[in-house]
PDB file of N, CA and C in Angstrom:
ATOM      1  N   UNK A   1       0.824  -1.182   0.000  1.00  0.00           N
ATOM      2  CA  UNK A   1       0.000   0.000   0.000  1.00  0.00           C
ATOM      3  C   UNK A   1       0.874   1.254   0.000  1.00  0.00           C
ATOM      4  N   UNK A   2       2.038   1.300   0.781  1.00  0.00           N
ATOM      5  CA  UNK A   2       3.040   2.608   1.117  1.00  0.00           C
ATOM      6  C   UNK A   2       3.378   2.795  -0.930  1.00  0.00           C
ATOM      7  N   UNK A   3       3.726   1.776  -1.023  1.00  0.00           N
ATOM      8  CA  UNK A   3       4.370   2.085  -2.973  1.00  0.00           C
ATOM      9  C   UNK A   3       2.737   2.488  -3.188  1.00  0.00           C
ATOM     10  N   UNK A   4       1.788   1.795  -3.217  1.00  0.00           N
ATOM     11  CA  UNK A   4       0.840   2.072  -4.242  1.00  0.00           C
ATOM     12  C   UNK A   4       0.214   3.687  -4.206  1.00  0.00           C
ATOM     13  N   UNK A   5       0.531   4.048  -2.819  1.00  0.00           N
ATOM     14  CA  UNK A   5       0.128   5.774  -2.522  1.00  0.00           C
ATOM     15  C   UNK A   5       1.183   6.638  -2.869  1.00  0.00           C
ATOM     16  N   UNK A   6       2.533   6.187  -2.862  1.00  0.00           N
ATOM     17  CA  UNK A   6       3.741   6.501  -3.592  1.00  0.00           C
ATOM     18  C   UNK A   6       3.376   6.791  -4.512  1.00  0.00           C
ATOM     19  N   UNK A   7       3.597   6.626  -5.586  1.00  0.00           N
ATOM     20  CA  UNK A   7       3.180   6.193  -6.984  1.00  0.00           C
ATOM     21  C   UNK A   7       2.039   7.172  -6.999  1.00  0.00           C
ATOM     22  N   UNK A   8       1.219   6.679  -6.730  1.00  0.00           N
ATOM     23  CA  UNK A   8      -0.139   7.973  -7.047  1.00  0.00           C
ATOM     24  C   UNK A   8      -0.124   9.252  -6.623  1.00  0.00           C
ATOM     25  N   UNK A   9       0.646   9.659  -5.790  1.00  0.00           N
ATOM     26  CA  UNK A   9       0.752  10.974  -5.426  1.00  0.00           C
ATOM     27  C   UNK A   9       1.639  11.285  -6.249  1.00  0.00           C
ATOM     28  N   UNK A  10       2.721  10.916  -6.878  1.00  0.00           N
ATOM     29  CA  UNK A  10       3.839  11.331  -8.093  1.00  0.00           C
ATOM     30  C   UNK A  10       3.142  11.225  -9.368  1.00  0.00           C
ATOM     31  N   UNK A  11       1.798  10.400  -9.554  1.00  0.00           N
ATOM     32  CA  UNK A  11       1.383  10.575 -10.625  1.00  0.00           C
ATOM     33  C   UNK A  11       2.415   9.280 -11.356  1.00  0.00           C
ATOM     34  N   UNK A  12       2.637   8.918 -11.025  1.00  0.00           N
ATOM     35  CA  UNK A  12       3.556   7.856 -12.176  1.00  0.00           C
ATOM     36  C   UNK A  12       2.402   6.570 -12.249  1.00  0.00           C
ATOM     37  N   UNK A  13       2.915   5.835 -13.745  1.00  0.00           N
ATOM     38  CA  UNK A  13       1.783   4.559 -13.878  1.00  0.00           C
ATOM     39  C   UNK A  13       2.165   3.503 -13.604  1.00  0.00           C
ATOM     40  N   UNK A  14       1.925   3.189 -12.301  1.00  0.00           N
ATOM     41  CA  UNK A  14       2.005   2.130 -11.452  1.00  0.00           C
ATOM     42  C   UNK A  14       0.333   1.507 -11.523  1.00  0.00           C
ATOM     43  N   UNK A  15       0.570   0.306 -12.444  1.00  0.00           N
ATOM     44  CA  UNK A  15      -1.016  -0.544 -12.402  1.00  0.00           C
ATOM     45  C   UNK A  15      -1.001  -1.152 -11.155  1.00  0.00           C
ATOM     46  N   UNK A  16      -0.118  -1.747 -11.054  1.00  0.00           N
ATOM     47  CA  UNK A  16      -0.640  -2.885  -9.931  1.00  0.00           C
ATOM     48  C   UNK A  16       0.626  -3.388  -9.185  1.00  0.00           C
ATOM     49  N   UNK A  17       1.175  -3.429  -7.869  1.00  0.00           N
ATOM     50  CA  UNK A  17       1.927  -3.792  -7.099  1.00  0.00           C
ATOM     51  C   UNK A  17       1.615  -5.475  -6.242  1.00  0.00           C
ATOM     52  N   UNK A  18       2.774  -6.348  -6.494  1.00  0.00           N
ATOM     53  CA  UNK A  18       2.065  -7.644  -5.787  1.00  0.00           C
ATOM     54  C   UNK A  18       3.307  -8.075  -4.991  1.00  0.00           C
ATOM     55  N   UNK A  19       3.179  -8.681  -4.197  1.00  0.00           N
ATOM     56  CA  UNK A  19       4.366  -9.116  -3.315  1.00  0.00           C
ATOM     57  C   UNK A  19       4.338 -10.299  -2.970  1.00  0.00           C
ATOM     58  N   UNK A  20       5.014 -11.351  -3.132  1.00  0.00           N
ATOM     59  CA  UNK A  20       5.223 -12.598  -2.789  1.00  0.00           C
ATOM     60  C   UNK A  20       6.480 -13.069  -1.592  1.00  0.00           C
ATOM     61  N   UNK A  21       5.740 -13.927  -0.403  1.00  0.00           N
ATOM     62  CA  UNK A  21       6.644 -14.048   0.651  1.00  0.00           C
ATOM     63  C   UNK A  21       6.804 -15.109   0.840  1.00  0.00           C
ATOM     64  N   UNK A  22       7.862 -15.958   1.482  1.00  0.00           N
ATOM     65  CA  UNK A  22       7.994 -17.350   1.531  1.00  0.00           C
ATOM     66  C   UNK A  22       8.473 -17.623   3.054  1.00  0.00           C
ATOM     67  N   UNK A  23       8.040 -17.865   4.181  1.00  0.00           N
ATOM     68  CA  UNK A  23       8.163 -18.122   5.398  1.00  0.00           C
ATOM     69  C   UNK A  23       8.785 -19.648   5.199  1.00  0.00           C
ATOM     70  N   UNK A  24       9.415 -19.490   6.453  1.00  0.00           N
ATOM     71  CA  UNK A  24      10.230 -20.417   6.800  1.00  0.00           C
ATOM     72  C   UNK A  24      10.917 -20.299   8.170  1.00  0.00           C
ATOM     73  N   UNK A  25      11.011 -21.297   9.242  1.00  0.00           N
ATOM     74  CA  UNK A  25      11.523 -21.227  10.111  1.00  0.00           C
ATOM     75  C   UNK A  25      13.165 -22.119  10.119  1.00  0.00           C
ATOM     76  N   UNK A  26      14.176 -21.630  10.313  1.00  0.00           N
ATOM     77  CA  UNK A  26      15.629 -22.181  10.089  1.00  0.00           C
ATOM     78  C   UNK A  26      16.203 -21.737  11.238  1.00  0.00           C
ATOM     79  N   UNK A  27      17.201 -22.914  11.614  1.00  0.00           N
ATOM     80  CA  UNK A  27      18.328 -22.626  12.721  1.00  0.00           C
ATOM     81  C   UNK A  27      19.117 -21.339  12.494  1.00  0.00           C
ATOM     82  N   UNK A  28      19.461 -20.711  13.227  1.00  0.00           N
ATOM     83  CA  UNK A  28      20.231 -19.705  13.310  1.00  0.00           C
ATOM     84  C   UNK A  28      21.390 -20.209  12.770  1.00  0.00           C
ATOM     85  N   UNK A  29      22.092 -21.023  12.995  1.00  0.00           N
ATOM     86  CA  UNK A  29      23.535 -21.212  12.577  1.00  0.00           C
ATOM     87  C   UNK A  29      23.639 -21.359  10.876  1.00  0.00           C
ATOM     88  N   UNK A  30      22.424 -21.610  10.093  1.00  0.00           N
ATOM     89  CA  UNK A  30      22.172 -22.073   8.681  1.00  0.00           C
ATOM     90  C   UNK A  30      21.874 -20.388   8.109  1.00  0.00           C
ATOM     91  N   UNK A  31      21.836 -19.304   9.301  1.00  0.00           N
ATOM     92  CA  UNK A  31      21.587 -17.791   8.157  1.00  0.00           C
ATOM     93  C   UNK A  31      22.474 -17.379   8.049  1.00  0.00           C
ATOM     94  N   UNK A  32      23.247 -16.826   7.150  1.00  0.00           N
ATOM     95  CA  UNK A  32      24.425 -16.564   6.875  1.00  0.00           C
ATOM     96  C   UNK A  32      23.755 -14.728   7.248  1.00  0.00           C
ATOM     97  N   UNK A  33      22.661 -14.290   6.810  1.00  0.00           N
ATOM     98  CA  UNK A  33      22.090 -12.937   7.125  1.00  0.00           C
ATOM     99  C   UNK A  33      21.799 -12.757   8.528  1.00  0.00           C
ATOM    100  N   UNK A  34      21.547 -13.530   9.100  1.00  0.00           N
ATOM    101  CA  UNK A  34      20.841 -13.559  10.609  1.00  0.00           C
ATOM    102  C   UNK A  34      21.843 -12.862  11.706  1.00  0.00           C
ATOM    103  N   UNK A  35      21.503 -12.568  12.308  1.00  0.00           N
ATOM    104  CA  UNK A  35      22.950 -11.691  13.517  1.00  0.00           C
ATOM    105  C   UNK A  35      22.362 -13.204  14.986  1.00  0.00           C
ATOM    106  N   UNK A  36      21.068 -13.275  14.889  1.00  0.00           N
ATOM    107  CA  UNK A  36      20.930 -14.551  15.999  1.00  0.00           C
ATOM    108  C   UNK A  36      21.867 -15.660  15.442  1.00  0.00           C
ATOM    109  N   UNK A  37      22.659 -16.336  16.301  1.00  0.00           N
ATOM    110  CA  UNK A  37      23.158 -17.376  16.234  1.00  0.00           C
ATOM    111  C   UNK A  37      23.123 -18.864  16.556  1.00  0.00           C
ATOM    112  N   UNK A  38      21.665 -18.651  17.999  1.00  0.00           N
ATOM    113  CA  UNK A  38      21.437 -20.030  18.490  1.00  0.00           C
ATOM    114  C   UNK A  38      19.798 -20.262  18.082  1.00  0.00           C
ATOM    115  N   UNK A  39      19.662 -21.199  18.342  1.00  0.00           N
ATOM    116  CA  UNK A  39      17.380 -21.592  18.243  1.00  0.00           C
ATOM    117  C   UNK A  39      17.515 -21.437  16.705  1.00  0.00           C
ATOM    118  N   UNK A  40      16.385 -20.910  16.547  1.00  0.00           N
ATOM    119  CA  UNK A  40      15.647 -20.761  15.141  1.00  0.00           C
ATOM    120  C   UNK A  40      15.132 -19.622  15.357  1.00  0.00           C
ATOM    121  N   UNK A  41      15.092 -19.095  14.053  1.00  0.00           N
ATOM    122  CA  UNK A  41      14.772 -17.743  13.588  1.00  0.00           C
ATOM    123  C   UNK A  41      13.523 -17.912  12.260  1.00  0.00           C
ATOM    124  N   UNK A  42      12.765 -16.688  12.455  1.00  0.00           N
ATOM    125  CA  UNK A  42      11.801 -16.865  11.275  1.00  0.00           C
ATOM    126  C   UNK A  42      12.733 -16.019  10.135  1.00  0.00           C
ATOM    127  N   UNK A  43      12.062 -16.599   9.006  1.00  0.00           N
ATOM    128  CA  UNK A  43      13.289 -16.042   7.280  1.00  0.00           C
ATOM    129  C   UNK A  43      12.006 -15.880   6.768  1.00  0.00           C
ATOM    130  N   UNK A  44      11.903 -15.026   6.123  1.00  0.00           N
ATOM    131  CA  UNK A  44      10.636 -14.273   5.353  1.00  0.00           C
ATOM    132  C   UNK A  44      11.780 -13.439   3.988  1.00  0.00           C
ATOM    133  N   UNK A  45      11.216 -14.167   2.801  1.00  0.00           N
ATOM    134  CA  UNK A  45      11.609 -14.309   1.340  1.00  0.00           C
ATOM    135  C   UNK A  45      10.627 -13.094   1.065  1.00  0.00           C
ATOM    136  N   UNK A  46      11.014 -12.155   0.328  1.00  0.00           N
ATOM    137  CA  UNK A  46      10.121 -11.350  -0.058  1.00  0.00           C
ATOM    138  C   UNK A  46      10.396 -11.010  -1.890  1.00  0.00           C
ATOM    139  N   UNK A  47       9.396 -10.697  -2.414  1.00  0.00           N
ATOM    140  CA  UNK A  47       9.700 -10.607  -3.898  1.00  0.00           C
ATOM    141  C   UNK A  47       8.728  -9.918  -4.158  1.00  0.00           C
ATOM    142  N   UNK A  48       9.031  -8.586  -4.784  1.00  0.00           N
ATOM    143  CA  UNK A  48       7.991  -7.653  -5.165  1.00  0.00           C
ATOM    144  C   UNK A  48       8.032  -7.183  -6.827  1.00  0.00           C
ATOM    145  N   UNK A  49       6.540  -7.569  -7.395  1.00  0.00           N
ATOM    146  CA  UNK A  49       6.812  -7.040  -8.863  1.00  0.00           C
ATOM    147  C   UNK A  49       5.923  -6.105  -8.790  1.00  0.00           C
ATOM    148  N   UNK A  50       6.416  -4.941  -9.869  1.00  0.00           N
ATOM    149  CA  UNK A  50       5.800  -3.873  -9.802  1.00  0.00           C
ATOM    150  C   UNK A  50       5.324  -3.854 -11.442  1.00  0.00           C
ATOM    151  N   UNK A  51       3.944  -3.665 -11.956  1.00  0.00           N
ATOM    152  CA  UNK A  51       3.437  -3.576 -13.243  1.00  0.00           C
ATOM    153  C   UNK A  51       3.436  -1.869 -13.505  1.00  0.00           C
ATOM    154  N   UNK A  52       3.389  -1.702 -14.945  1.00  0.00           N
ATOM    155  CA  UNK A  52       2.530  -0.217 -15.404  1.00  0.00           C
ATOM    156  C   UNK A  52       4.030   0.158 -16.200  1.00  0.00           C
ATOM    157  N   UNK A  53       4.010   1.440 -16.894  1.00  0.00           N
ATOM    158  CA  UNK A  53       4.889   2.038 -17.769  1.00  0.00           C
ATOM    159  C   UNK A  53       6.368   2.632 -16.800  1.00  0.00           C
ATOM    160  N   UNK A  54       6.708   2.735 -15.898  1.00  0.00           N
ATOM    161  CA  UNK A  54       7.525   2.492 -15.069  1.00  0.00           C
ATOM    162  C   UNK A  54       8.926   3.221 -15.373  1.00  0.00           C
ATOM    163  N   UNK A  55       9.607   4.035 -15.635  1.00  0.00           N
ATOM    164  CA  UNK A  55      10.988   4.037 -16.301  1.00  0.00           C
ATOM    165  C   UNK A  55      11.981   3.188 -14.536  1.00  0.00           C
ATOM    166  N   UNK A  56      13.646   2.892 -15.472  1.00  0.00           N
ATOM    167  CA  UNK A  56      13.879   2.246 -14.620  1.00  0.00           C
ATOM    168  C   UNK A  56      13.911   2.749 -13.088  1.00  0.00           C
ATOM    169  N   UNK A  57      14.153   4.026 -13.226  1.00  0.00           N
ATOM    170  CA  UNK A  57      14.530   4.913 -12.316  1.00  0.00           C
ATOM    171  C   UNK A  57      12.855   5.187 -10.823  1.00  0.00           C
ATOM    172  N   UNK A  58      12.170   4.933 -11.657  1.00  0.00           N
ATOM    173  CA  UNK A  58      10.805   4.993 -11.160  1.00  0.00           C
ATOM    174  C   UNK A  58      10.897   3.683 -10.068  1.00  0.00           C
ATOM    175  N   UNK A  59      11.154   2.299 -10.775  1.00  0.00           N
ATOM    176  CA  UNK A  59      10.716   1.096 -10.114  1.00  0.00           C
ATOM    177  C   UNK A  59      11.851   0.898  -9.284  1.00  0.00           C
ATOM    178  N   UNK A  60      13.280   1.463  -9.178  1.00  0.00           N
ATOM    179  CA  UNK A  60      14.000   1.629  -8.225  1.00  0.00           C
ATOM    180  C   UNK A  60      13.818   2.309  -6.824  1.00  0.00           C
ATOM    181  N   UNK A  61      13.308   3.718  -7.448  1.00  0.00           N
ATOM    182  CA  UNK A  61      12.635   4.709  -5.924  1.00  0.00           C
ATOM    183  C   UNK A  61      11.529   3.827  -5.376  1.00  0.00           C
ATOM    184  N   UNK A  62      10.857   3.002  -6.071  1.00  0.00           N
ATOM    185  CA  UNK A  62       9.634   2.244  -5.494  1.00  0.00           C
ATOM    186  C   UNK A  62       9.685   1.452  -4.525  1.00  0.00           C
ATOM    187  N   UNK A  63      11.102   0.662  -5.104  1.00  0.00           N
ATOM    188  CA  UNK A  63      11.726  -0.588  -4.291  1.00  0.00           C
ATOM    189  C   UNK A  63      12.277  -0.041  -3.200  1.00  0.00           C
ATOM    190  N   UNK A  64      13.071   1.175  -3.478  1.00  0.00           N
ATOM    191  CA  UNK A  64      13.690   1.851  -2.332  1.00  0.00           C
ATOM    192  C   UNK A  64      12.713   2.679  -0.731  1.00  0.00           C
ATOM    193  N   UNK A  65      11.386   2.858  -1.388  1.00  0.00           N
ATOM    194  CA  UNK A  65      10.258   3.207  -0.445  1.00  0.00           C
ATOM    195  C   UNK A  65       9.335   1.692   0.288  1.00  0.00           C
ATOM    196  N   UNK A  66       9.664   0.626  -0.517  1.00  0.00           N
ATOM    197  CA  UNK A  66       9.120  -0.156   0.004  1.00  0.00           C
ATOM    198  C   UNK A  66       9.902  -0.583   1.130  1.00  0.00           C
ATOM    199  N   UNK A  67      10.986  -0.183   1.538  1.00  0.00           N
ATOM    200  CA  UNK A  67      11.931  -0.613   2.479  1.00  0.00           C
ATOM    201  C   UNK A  67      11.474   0.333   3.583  1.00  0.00           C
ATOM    202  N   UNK A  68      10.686   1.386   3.881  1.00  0.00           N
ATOM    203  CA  UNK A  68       9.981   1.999   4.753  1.00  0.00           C
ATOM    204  C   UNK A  68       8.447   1.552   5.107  1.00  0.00           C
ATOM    205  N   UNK A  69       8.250   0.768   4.577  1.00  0.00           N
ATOM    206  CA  UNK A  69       6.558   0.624   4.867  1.00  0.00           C
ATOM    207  C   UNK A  69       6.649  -0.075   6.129  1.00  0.00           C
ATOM    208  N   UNK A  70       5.637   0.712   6.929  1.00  0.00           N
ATOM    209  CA  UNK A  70       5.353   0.493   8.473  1.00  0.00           C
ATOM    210  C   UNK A  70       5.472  -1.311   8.640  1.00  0.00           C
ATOM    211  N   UNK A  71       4.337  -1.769   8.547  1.00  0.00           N
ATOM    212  CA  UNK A  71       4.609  -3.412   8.235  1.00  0.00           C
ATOM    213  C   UNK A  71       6.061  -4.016   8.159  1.00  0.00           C
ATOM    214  N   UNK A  72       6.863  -3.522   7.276  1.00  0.00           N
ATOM    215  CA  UNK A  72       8.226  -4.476   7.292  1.00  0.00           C
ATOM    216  C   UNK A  72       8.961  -3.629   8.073  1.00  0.00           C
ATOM    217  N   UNK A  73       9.157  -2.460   8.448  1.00  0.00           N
ATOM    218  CA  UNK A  73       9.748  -2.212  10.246  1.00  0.00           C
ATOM    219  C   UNK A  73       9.241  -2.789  11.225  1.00  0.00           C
ATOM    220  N   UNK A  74       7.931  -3.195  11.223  1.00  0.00           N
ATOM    221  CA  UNK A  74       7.408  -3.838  12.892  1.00  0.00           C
ATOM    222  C   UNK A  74       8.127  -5.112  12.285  1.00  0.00           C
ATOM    223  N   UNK A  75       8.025  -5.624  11.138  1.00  0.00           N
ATOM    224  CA  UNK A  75       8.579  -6.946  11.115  1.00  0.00           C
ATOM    225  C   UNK A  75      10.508  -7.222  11.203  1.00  0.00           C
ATOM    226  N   UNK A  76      11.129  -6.339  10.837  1.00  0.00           N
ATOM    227  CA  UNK A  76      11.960  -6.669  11.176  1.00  0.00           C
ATOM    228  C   UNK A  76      12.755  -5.681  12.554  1.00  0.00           C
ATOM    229  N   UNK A  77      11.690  -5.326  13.260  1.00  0.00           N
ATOM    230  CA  UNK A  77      12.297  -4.567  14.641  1.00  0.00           C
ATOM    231  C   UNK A  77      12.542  -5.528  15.607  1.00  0.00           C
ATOM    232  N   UNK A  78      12.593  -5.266  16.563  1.00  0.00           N
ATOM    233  CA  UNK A  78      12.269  -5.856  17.731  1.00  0.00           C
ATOM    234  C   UNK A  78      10.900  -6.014  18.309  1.00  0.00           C
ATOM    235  N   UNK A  79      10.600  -7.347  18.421  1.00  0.00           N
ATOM    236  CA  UNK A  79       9.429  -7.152  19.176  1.00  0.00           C
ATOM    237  C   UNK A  79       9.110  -7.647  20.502  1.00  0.00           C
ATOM    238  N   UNK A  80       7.890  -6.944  21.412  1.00  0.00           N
ATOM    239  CA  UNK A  80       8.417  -7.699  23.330  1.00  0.00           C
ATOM    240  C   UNK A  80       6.559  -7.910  23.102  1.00  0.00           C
ATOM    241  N   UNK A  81       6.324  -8.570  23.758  1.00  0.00           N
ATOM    242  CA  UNK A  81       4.663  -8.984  23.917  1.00  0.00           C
ATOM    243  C   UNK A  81       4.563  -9.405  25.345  1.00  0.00           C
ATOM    244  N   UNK A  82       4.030  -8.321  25.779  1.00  0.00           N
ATOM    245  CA  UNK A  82       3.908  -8.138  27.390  1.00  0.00           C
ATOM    246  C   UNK A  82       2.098  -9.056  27.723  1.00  0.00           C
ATOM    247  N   UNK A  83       2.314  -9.888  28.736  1.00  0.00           N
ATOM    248  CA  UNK A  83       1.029 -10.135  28.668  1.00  0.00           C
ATOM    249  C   UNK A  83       0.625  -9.629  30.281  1.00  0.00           C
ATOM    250  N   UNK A  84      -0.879  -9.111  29.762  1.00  0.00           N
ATOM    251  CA  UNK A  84      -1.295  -8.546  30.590  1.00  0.00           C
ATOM    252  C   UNK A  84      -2.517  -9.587  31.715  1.00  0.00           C
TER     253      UNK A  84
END
């Protein structure tokens, strides 16, 4: 949604944004990306295609704003779940 309001407020022709994710739970010692080292860690594959007339420069800033969307900061922050 953050790209697709992107995009429309610049006016650029962005048809349609889709994102494909691939979950998986893996030992820490098997992520070469991971900074955890012991247990298991969740790995979330992400792959985003972007449709519409696009120049390259367009679908780069896109990719580069999708790295701010609220959703994939809570997902890759820290998280504490206090129970009440």
């Amino acid at each position: 949604m953050t790209v697709v309001l992107y995009a429309r407020r610049k006016g650029w022709p962005l048809t349609r944004a889709t994102v494909d994710l691939r979950h998986e739970k893996v030992h820490a010692k098997d992520c070469a990306e991971c900074e955890t080292k012991e247990g298991r860690v969740d790995r979330i594959e992400s792959r985003m295609t972007l449709e519409g007339d696009l120049t390259d420069e367009q679908q780069a800033r896109l990719l580069e704003i999708s790295e701010r969307c609220p959703i994939k900061r809570t997902l890759t922050s820290e998280v504490v779940i206090v129970p009440k």
